[in-house]
PDB file of N, CA and C in Angstrom:
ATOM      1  N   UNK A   1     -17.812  -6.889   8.345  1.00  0.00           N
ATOM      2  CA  UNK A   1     -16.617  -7.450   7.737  1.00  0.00           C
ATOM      3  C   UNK A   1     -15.474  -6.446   7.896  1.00  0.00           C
ATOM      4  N   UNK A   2     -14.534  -6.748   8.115  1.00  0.00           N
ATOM      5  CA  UNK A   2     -13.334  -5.956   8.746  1.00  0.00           C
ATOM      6  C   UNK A   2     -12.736  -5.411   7.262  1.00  0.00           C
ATOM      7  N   UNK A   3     -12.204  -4.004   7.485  1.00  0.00           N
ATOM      8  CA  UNK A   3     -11.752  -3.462   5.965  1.00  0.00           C
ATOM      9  C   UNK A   3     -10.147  -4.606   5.590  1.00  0.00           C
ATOM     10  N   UNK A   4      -9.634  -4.260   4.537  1.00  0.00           N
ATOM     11  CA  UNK A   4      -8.677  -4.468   4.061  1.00  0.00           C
ATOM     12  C   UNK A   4      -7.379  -3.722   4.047  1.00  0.00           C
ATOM     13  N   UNK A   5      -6.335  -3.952   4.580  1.00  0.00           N
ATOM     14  CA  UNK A   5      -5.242  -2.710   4.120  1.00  0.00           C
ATOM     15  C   UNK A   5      -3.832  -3.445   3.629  1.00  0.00           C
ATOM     16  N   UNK A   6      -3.433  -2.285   2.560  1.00  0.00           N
ATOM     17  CA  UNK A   6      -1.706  -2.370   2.218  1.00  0.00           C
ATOM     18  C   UNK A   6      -1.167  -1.776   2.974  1.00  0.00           C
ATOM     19  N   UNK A   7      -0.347  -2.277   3.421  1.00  0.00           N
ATOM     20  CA  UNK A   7       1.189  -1.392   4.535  1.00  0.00           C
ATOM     21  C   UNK A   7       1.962  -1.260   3.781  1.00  0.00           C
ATOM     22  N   UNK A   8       3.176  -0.906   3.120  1.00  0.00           N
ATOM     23  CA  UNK A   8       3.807  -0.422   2.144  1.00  0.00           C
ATOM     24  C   UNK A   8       4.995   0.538   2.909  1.00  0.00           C
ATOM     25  N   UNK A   9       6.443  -0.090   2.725  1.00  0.00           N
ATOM     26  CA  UNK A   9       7.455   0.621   3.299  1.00  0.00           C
ATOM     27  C   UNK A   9       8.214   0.329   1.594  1.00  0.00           C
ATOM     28  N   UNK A  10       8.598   1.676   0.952  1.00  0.00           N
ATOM     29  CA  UNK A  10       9.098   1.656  -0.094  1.00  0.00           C
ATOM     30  C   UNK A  10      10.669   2.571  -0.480  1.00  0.00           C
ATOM     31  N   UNK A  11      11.654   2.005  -0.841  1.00  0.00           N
ATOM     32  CA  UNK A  11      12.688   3.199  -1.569  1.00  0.00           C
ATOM     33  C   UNK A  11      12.460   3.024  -2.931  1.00  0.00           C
ATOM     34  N   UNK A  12      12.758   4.024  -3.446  1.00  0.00           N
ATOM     35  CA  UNK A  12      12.652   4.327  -4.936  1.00  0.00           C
ATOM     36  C   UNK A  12      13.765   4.670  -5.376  1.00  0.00           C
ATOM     37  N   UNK A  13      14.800   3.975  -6.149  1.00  0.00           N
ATOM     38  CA  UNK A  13      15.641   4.542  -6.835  1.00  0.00           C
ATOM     39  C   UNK A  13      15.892   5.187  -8.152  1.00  0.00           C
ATOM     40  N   UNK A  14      14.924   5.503  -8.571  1.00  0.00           N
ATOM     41  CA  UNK A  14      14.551   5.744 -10.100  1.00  0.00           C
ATOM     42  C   UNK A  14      13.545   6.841  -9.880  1.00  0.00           C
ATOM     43  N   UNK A  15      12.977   8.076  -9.831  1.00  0.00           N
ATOM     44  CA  UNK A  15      12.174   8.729  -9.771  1.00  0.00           C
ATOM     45  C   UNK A  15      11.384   8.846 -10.617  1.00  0.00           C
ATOM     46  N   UNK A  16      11.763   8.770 -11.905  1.00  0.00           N
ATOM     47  CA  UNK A  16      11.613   9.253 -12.811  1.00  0.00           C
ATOM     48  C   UNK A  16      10.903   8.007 -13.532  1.00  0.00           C
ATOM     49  N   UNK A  17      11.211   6.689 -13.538  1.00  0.00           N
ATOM     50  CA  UNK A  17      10.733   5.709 -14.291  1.00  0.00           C
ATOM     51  C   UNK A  17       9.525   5.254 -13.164  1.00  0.00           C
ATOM     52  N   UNK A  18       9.521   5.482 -11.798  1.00  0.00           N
ATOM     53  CA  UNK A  18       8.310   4.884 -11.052  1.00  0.00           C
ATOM     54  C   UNK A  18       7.115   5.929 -11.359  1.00  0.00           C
ATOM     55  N   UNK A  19       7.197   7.091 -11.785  1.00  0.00           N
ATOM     56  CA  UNK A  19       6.151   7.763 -12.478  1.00  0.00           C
ATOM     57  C   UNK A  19       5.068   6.465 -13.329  1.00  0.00           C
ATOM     58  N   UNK A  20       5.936   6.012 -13.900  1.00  0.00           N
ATOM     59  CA  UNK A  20       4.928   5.138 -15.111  1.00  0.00           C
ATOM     60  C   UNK A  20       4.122   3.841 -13.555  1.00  0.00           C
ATOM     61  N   UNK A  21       5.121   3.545 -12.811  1.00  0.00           N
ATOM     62  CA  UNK A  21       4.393   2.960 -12.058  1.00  0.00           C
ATOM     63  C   UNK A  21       2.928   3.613 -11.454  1.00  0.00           C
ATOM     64  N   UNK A  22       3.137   4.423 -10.456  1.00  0.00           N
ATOM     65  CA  UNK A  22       2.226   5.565 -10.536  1.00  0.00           C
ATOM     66  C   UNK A  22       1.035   5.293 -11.443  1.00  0.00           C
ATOM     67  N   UNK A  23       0.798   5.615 -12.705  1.00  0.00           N
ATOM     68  CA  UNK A  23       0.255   6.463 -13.730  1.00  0.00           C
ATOM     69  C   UNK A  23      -0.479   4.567 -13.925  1.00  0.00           C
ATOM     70  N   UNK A  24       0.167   3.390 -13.891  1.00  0.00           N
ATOM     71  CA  UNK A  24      -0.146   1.981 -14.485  1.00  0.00           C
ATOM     72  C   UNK A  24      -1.100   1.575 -12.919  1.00  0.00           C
ATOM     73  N   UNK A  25      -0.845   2.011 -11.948  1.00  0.00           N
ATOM     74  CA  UNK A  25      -1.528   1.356 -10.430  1.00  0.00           C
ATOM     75  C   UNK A  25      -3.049   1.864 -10.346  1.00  0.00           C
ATOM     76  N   UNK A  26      -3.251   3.500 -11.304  1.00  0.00           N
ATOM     77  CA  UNK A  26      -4.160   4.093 -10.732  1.00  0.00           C
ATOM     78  C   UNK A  26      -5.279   3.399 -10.490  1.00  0.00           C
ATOM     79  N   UNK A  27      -5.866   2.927 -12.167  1.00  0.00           N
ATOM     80  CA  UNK A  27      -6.972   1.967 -12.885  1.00  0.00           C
ATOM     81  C   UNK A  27      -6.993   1.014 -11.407  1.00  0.00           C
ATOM     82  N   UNK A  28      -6.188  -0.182 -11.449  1.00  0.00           N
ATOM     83  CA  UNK A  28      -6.465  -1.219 -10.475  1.00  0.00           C
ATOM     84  C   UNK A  28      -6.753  -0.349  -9.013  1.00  0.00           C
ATOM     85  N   UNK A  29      -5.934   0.409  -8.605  1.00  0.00           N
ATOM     86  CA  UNK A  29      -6.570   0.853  -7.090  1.00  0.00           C
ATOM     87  C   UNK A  29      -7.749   1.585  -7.180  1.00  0.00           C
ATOM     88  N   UNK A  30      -8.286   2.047  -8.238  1.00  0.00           N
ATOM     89  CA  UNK A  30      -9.709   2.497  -8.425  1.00  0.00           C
ATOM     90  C   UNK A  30     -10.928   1.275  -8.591  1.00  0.00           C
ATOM     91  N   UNK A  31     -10.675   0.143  -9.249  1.00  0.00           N
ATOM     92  CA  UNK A  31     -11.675  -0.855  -9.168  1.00  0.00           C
ATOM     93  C   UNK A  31     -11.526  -1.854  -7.999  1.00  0.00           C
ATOM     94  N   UNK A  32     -10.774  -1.563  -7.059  1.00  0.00           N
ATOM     95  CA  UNK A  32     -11.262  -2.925  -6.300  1.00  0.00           C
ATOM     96  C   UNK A  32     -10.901  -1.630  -4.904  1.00  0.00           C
ATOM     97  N   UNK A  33     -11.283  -0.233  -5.158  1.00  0.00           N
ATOM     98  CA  UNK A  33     -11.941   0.674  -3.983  1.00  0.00           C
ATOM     99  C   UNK A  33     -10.799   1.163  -3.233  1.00  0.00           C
ATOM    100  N   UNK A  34      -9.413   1.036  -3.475  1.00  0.00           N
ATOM    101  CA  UNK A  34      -8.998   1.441  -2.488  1.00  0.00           C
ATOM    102  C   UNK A  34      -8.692   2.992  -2.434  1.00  0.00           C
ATOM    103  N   UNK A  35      -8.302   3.426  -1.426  1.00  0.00           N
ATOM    104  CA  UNK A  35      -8.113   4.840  -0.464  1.00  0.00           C
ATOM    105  C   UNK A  35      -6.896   4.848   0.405  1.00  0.00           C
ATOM    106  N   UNK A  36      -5.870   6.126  -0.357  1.00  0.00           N
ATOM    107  CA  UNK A  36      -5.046   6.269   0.351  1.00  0.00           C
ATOM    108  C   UNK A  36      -5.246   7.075   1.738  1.00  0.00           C
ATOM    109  N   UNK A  37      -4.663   6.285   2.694  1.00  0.00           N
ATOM    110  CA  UNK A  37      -4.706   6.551   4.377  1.00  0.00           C
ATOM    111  C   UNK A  37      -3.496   7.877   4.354  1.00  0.00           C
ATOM    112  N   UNK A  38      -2.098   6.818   3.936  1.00  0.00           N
ATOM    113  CA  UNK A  38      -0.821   7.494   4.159  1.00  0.00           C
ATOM    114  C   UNK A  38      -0.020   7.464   2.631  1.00  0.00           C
ATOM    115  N   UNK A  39       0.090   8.702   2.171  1.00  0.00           N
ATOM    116  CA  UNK A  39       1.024   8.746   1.042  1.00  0.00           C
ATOM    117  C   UNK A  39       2.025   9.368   1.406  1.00  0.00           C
ATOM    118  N   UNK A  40       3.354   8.970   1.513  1.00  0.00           N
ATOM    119  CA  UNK A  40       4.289   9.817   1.546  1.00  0.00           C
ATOM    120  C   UNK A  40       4.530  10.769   3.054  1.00  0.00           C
ATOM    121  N   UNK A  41       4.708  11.932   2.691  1.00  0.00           N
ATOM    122  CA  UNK A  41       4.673  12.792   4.327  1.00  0.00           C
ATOM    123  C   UNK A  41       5.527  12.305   5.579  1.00  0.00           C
ATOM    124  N   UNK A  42       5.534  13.408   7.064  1.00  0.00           N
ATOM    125  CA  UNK A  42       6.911  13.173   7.516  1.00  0.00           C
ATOM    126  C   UNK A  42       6.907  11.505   8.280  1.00  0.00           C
ATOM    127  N   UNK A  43       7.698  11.498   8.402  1.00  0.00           N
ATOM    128  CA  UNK A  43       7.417  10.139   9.916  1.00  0.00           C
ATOM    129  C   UNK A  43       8.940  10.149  10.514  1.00  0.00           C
ATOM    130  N   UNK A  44       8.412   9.563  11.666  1.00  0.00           N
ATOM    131  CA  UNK A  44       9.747   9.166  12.826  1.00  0.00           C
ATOM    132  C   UNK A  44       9.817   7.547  12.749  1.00  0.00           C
ATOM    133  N   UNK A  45      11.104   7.164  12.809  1.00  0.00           N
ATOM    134  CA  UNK A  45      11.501   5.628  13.091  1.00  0.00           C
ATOM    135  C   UNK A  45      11.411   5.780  14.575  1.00  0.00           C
ATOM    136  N   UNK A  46      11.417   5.629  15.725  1.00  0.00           N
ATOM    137  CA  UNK A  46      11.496   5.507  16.653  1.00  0.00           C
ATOM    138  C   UNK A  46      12.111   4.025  17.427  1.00  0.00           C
ATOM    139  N   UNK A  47      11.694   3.358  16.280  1.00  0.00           N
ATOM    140  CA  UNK A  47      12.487   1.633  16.625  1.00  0.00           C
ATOM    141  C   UNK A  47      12.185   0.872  15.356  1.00  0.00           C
ATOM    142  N   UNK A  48      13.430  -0.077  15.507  1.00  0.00           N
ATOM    143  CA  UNK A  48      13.154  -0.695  13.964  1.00  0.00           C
ATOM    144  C   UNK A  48      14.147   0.101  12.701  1.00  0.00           C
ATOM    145  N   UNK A  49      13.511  -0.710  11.524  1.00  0.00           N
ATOM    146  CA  UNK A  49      14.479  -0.147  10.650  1.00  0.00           C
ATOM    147  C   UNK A  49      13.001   0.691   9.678  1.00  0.00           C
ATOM    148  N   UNK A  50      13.544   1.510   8.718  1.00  0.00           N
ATOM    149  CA  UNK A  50      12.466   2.026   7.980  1.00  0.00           C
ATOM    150  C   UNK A  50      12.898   2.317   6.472  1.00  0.00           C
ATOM    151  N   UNK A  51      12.369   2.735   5.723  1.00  0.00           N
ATOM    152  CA  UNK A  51      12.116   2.883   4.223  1.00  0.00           C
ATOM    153  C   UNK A  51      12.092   4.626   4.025  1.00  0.00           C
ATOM    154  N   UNK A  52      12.408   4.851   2.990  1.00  0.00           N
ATOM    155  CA  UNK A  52      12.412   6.484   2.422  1.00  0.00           C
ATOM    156  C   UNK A  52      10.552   6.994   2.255  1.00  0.00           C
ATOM    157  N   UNK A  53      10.007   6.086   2.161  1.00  0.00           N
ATOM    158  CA  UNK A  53       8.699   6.361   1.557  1.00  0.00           C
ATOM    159  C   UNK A  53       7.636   5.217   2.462  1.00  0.00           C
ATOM    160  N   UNK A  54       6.264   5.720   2.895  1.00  0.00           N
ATOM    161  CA  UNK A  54       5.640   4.770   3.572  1.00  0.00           C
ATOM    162  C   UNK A  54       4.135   4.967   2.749  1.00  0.00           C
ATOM    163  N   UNK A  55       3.371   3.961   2.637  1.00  0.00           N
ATOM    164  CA  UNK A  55       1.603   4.111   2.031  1.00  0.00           C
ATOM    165  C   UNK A  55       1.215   3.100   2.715  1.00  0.00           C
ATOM    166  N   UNK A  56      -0.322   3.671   3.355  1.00  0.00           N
ATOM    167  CA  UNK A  56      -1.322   2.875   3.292  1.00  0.00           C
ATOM    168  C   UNK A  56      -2.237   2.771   2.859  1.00  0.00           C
ATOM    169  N   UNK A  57      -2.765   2.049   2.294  1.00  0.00           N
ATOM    170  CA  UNK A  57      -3.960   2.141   1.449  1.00  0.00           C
ATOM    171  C   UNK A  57      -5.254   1.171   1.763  1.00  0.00           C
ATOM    172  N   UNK A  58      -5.987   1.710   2.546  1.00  0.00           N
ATOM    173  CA  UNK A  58      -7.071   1.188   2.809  1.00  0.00           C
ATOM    174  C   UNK A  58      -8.183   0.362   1.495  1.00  0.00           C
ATOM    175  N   UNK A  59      -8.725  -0.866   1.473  1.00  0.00           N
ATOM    176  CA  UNK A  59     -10.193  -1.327   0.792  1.00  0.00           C
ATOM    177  C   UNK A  59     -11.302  -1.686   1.929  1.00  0.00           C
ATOM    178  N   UNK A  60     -12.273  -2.113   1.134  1.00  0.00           N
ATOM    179  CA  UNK A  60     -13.459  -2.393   1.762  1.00  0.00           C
ATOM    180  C   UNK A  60     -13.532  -3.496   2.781  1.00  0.00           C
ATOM    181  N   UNK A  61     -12.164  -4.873   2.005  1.00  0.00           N
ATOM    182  CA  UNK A  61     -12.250  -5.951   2.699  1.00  0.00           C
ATOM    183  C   UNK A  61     -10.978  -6.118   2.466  1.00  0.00           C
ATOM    184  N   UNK A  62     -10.659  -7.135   3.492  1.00  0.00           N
ATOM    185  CA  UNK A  62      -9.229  -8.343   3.373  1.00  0.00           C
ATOM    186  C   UNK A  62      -9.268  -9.038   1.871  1.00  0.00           C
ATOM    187  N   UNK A  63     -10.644  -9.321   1.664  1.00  0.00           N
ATOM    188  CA  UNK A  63     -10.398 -10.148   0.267  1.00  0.00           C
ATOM    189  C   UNK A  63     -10.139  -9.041  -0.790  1.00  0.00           C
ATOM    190  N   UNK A  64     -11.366  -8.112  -1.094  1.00  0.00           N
ATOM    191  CA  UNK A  64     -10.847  -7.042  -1.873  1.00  0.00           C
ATOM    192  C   UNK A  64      -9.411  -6.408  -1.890  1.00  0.00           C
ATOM    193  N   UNK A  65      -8.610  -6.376  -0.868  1.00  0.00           N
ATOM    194  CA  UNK A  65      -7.123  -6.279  -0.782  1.00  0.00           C
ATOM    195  C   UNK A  65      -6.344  -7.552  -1.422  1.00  0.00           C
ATOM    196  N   UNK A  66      -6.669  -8.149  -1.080  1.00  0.00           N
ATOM    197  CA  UNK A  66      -5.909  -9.734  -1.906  1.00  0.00           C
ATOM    198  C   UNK A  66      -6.208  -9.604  -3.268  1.00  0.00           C
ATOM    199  N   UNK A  67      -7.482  -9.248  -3.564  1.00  0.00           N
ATOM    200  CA  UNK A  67      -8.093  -9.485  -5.294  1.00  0.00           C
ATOM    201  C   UNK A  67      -7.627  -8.426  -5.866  1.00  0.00           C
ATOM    202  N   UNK A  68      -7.198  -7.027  -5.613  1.00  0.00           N
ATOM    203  CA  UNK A  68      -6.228  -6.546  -5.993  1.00  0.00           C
ATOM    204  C   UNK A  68      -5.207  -6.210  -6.592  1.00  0.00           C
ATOM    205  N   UNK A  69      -4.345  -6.786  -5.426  1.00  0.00           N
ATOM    206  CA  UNK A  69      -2.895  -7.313  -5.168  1.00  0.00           C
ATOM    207  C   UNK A  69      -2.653  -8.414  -6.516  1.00  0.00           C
ATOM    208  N   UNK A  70      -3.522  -8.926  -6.302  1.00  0.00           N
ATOM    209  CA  UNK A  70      -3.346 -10.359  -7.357  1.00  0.00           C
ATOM    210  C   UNK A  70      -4.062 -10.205  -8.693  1.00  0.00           C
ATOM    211  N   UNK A  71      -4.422  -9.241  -9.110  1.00  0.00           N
ATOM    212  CA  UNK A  71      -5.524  -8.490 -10.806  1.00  0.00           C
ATOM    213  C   UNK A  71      -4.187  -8.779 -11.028  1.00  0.00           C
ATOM    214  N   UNK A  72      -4.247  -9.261 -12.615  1.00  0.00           N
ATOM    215  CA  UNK A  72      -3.616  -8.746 -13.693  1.00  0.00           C
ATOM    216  C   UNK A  72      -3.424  -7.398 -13.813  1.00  0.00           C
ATOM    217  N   UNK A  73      -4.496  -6.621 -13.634  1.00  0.00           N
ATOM    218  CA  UNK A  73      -3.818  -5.087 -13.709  1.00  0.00           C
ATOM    219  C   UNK A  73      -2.763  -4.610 -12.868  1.00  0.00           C
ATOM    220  N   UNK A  74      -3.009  -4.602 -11.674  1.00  0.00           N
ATOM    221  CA  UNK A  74      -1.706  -4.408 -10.779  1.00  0.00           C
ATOM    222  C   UNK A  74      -0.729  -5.123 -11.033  1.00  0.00           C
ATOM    223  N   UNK A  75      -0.623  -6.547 -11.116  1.00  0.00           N
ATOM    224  CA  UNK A  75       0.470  -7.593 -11.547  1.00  0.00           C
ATOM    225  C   UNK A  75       1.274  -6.251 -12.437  1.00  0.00           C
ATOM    226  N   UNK A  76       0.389  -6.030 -13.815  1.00  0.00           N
ATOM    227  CA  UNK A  76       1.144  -5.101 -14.856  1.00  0.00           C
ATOM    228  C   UNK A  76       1.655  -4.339 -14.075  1.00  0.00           C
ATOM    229  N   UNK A  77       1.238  -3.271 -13.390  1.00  0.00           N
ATOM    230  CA  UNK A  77       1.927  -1.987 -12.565  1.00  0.00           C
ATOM    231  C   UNK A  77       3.290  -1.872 -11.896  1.00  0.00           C
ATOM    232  N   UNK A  78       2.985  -3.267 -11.319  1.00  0.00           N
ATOM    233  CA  UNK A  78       3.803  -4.347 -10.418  1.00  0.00           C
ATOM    234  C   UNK A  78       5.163  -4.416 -10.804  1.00  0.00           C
ATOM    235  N   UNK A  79       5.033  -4.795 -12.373  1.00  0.00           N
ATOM    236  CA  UNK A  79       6.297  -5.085 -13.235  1.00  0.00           C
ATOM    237  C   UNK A  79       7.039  -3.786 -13.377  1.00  0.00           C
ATOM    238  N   UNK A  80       6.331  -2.419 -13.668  1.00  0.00           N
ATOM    239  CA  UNK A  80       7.048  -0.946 -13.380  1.00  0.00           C
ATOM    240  C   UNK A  80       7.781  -0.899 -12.451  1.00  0.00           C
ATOM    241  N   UNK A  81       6.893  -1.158 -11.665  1.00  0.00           N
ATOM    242  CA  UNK A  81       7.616  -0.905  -9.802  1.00  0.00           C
ATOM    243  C   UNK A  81       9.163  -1.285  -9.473  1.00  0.00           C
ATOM    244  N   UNK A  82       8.995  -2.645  -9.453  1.00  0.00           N
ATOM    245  CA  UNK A  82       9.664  -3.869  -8.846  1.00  0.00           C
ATOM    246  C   UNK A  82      11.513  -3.124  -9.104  1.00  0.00           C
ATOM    247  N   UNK A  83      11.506  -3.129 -10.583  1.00  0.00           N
ATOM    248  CA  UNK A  83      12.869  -2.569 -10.978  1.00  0.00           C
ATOM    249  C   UNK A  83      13.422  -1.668 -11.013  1.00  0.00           C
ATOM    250  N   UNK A  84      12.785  -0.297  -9.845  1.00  0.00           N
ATOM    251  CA  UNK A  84      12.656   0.977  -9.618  1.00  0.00           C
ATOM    252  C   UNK A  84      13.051   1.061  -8.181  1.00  0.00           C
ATOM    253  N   UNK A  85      12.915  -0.045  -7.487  1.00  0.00           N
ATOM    254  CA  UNK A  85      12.114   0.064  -6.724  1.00  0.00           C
ATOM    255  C   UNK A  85      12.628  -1.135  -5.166  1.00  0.00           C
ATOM    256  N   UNK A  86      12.836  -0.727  -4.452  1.00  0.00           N
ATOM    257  CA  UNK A  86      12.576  -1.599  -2.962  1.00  0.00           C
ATOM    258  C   UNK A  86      10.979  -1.697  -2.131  1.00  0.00           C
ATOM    259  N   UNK A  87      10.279  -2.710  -2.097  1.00  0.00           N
ATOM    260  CA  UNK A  87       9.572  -2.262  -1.067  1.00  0.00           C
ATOM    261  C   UNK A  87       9.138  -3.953  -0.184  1.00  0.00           C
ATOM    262  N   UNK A  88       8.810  -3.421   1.164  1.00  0.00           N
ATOM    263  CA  UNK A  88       8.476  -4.286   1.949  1.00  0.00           C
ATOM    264  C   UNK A  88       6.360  -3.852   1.913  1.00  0.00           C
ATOM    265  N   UNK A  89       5.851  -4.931   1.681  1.00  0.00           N
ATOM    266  CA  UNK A  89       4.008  -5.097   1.639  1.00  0.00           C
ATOM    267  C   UNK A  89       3.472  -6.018   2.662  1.00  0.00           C
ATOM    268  N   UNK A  90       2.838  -5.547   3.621  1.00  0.00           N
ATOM    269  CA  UNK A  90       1.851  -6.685   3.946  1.00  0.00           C
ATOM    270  C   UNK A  90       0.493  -6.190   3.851  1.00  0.00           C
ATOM    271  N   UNK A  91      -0.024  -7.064   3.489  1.00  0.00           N
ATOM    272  CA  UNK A  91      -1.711  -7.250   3.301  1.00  0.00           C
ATOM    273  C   UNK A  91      -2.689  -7.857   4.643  1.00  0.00           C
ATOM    274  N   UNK A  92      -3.269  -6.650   5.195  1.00  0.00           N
ATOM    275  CA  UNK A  92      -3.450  -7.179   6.498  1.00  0.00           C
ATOM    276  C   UNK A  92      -5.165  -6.864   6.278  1.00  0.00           C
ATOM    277  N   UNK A  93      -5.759  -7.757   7.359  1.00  0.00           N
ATOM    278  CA  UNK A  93      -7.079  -7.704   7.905  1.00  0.00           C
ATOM    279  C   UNK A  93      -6.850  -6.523   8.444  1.00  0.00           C
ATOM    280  N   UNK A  94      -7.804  -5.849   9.124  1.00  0.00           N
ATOM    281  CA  UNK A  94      -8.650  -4.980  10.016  1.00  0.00           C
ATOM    282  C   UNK A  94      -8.757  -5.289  11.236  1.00  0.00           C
ATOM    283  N   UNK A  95      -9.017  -4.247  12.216  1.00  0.00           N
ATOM    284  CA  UNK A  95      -9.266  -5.104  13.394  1.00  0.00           C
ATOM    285  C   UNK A  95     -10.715  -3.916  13.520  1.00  0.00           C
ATOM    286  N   UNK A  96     -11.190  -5.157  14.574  1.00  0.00           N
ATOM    287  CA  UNK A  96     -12.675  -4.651  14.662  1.00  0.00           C
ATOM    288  C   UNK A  96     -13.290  -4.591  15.808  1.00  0.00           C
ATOM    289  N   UNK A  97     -12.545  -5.082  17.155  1.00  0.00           N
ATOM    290  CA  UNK A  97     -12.359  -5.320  18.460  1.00  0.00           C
ATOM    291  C   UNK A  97     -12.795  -4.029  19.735  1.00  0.00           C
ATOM    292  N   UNK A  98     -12.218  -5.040  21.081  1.00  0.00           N
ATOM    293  CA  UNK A  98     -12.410  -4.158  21.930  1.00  0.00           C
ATOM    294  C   UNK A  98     -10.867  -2.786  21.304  1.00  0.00           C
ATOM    295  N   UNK A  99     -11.267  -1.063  22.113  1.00  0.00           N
ATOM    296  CA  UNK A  99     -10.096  -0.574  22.037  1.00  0.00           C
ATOM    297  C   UNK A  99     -10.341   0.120  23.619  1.00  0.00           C
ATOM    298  N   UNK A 100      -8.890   0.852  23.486  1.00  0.00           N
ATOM    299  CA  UNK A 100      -8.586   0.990  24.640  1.00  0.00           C
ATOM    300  C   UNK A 100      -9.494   1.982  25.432  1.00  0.00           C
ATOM    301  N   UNK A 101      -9.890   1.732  26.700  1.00  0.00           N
ATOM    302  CA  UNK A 101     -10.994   2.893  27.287  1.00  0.00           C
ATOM    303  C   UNK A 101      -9.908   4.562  27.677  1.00  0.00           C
ATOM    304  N   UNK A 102     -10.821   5.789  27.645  1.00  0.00           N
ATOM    305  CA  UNK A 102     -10.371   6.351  28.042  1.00  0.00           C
ATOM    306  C   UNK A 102     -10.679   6.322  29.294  1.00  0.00           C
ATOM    307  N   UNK A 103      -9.566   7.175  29.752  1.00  0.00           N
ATOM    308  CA  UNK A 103      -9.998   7.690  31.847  1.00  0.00           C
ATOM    309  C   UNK A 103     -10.770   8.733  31.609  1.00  0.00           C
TER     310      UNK A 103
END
């Protein structure tokens, strides 16, 4: 079964009040498994537009990423965030496929 992931391109305008976001997400991203890939740290735009802040956060599954996303607990977290906060989310499958050969 292919894992689950959040993509997460975020600005924060509030530093100080997304703390409580933070501190309200932990609980839910601890019961339905997930693992941060990418918190924060440098990156290049190279094309496209981008965000001050990037996360990924890996789960076990696509559904476990949806069931999540959609707990009442996060919902709560959710409500911290939102008014702090810009962000673009997608909730993507895994891929599990051919990859590219080396030479």
């Amino acid at each position: 079964m292919p894992k689950g992931y959040w993509i997460v391109r975020l600005d924060v305008a509030d530093p100080e009040r997304y703390k409580a976001y933070v501190a309200a997400n932990a609980e839910p991203l601890r019961k339905y498994g997930a693992r941060f890939l990418v918190r924060g740290g440098q990156f290049e735009t190279p094309e496209g537009s981008s965000r001050a802040r990037n996360v990924v956060l890996e789960f076990s599954s696509y559904q476990a990423a949806l069931d999540c996303w959609k707990s009442p607990e996060y919902q709560a977290a959710l409500a911290l965030r939102q008014p702090v906060s810009t962000a673009d989310v997608v909730i993507i499958e895994g891929y599990e496929g051919p990859q590219p050969s080396s030479v």
